[in-house]
N, C-alpha and C. Protein backbone atom coordinates (compact mmCIF):
# COMPACT_ATOMS: atom_id res chain seq x y z
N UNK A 1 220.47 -41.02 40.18
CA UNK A 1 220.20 -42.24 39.45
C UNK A 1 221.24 -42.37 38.33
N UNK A 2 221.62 -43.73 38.40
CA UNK A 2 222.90 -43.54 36.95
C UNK A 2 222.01 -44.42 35.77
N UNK A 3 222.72 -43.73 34.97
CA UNK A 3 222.24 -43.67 33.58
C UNK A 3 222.87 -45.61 33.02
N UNK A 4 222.10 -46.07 32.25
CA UNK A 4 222.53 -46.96 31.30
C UNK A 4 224.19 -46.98 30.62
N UNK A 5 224.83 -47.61 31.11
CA UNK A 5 226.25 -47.23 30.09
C UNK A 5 226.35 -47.93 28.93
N UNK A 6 226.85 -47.80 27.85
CA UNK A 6 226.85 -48.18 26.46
C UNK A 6 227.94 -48.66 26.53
N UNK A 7 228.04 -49.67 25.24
CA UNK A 7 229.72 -50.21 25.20
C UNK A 7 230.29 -49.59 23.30
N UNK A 8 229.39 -48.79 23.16
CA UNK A 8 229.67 -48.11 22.12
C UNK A 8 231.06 -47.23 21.55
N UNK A 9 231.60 -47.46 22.49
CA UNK A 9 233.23 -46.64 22.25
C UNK A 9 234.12 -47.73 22.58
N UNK A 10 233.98 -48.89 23.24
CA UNK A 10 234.39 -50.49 23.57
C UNK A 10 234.61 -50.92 21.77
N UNK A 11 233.39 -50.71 20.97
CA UNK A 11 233.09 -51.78 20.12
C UNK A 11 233.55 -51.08 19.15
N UNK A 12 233.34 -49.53 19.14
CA UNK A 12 234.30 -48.73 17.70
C UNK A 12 235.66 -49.29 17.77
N UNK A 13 235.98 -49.18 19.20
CA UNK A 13 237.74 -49.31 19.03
C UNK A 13 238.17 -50.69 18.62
N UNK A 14 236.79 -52.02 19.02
CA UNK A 14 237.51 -53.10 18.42
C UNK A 14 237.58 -53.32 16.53
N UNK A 15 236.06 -52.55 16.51
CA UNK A 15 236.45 -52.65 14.99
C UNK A 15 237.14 -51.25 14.21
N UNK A 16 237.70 -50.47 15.04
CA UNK A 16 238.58 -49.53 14.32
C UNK A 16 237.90 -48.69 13.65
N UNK A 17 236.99 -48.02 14.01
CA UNK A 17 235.91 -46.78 14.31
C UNK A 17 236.03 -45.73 14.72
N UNK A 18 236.32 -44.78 14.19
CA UNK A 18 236.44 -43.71 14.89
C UNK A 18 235.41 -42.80 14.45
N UNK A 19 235.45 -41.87 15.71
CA UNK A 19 233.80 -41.21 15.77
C UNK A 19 233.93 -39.80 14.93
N UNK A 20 234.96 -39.56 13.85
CA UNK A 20 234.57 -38.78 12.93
C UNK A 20 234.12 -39.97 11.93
N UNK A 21 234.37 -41.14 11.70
CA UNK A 21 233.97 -42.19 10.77
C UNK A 21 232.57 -42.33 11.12
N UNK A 22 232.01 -42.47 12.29
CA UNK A 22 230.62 -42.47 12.84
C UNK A 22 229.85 -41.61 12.53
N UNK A 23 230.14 -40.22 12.85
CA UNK A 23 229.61 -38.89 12.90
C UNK A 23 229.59 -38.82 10.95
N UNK A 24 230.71 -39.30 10.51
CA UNK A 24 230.11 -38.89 8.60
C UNK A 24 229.49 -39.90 7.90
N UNK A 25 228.74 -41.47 8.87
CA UNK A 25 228.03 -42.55 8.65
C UNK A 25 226.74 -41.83 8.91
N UNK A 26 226.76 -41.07 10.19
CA UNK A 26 224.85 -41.21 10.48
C UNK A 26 224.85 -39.19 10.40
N UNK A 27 225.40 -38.59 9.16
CA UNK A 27 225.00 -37.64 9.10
C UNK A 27 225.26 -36.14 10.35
N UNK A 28 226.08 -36.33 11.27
CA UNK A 28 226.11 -35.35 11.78
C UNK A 28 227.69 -35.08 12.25
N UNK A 29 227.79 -33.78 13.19
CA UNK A 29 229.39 -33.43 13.11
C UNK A 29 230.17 -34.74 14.22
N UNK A 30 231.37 -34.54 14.56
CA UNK A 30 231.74 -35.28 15.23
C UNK A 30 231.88 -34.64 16.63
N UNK A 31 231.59 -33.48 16.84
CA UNK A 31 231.02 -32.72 18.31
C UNK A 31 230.15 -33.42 18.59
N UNK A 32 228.67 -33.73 18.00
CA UNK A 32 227.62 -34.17 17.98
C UNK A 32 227.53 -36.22 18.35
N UNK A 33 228.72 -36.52 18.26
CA UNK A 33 228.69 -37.87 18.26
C UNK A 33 229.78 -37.55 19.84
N UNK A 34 230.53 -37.02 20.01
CA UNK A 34 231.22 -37.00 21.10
C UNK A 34 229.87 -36.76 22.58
N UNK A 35 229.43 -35.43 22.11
CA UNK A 35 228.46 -35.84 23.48
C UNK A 35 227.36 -36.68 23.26
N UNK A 36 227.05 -37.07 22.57
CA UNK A 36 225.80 -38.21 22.65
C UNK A 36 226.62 -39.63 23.24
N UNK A 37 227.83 -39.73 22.98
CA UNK A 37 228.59 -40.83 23.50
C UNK A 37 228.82 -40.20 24.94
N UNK A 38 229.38 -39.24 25.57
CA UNK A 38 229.69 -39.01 26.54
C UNK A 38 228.94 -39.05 27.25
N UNK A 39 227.23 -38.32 27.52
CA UNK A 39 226.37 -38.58 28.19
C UNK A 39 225.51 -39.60 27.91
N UNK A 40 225.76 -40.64 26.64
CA UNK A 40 224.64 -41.61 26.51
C UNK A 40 223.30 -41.37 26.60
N UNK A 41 223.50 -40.25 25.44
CA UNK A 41 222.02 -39.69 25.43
C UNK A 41 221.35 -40.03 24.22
N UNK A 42 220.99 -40.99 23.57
CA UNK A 42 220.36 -41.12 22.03
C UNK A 42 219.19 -41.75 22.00
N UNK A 43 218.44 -41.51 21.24
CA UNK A 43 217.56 -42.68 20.83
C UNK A 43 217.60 -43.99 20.45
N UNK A 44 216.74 -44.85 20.71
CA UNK A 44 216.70 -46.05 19.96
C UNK A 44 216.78 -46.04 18.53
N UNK A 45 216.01 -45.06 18.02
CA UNK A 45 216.70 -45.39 16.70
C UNK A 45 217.88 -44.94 16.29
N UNK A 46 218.42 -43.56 16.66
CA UNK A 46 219.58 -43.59 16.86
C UNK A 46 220.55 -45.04 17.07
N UNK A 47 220.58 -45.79 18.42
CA UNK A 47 220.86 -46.84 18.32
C UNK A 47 221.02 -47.59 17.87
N UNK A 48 219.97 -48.24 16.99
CA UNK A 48 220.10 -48.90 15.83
C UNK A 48 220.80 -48.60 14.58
N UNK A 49 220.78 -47.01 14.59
CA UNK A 49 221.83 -46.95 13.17
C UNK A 49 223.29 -46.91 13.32
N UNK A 50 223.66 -47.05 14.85
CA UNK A 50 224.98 -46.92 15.21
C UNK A 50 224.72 -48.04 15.30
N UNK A 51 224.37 -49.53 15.50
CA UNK A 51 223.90 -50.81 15.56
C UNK A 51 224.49 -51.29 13.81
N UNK A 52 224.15 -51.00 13.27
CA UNK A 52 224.01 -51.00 11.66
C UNK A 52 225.44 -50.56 11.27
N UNK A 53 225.66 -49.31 11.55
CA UNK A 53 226.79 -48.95 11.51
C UNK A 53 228.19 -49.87 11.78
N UNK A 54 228.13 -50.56 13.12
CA UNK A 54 228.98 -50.85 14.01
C UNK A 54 228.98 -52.67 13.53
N UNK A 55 227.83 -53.06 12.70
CA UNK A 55 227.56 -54.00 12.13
C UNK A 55 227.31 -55.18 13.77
N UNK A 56 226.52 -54.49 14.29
CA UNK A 56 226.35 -55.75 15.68
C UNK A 56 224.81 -55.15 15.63
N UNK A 57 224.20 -56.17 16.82
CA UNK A 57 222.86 -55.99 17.08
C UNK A 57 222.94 -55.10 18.15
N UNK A 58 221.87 -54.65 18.56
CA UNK A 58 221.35 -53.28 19.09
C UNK A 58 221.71 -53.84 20.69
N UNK A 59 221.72 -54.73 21.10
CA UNK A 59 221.50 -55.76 22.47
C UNK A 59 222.81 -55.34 22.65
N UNK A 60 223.92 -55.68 21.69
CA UNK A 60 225.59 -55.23 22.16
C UNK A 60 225.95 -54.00 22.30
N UNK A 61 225.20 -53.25 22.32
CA UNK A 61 225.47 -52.13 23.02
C UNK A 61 225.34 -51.84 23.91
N UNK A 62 224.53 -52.78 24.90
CA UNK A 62 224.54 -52.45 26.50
C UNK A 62 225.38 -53.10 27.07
N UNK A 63 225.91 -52.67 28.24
CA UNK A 63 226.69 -53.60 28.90
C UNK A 63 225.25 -54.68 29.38
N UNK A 64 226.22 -56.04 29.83
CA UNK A 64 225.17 -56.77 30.10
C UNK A 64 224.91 -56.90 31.65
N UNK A 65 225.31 -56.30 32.76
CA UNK A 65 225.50 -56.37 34.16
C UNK A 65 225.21 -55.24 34.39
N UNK A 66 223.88 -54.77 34.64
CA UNK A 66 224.17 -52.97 34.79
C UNK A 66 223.30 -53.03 35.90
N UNK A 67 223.71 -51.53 36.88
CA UNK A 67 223.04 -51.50 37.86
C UNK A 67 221.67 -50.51 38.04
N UNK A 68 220.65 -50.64 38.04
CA UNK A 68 219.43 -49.70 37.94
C UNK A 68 218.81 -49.56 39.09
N UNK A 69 218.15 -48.75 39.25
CA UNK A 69 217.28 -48.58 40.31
C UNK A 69 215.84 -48.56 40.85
N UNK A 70 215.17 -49.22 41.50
CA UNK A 70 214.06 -49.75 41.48
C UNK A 70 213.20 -48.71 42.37
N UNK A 71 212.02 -47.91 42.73
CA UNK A 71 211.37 -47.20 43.55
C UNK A 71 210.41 -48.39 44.81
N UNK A 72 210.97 -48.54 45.40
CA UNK A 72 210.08 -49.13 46.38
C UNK A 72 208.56 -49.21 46.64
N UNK A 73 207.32 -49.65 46.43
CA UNK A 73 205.91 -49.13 46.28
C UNK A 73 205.73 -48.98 48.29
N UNK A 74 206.64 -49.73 49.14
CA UNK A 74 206.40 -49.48 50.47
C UNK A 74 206.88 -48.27 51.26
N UNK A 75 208.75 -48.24 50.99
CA UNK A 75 209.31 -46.95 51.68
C UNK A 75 209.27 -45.93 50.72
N UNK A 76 208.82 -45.73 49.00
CA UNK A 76 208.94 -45.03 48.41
C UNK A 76 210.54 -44.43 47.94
N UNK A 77 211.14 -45.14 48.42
CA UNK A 77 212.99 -44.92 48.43
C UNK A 77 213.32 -45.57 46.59
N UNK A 78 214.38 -45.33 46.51
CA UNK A 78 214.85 -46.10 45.31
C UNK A 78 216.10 -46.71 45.57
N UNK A 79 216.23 -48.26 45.44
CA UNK A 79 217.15 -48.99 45.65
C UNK A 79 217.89 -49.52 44.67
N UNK A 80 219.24 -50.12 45.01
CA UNK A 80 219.82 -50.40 43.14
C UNK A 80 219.53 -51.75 43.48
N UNK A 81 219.59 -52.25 41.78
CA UNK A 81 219.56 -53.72 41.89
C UNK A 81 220.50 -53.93 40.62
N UNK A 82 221.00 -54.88 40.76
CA UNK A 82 222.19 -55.23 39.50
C UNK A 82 221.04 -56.28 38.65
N UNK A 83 221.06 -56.10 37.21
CA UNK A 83 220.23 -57.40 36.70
C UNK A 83 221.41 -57.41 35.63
N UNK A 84 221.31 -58.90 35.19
CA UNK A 84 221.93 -59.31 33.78
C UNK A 84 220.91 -59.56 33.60
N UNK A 85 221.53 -59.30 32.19
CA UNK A 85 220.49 -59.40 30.46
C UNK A 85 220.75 -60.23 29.88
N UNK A 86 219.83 -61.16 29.58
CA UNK A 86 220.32 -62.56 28.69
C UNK A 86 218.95 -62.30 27.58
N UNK A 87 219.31 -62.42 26.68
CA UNK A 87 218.37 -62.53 25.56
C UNK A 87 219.02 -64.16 25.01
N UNK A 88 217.65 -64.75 24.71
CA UNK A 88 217.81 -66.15 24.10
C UNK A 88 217.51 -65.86 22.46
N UNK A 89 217.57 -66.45 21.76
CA UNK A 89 217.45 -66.61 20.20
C UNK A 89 216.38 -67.75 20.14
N UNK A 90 215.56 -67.86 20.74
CA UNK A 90 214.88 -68.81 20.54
C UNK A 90 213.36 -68.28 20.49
């Protein structure tokens, strides 16, 4: 099953971020920000303070086209399905 990909290393580099600048924003080393970026392993709140950090909303950190996988309730299989994410403001 693949994991969620982040656009969190996309959005440092546009605003000129670098992940020892990250890693001495939310308190930890910059080993510690390298694999949480590499495997996209964090929390939501995590998220949000790299959200805060990165000065965008929490939503721009996902890509918006991602492919997930659904468990079938008939063949019991798991199939991918691509969804976009649209969040409205309304």
């Amino acid at each position: 099953m693949e994991t969620t990909s982040l656009r969190i290393k996309e959005i440092m580099k546009k605003k000129k971020v670098t992940q020892r600048m990250l890693a001495a924003n939310l308190g930890v080393t910059p080993s510690a920000i390298y694999q949480m970026l590499d495997n996209n392993n964090m929390s939501v709140g995590r998220l949000a303070q790299i959200a805060d950090i990165l000065d965008v909303n929490v939503r721009d950190l996902f890509d918006d086209s991602e492919l997930y996988y659904v468990k079938c309730p008939y063949c019991l299989r798991e199939h991918p399905v691509r969804i976009k994410i649209v969040v409205s403001d309304k």
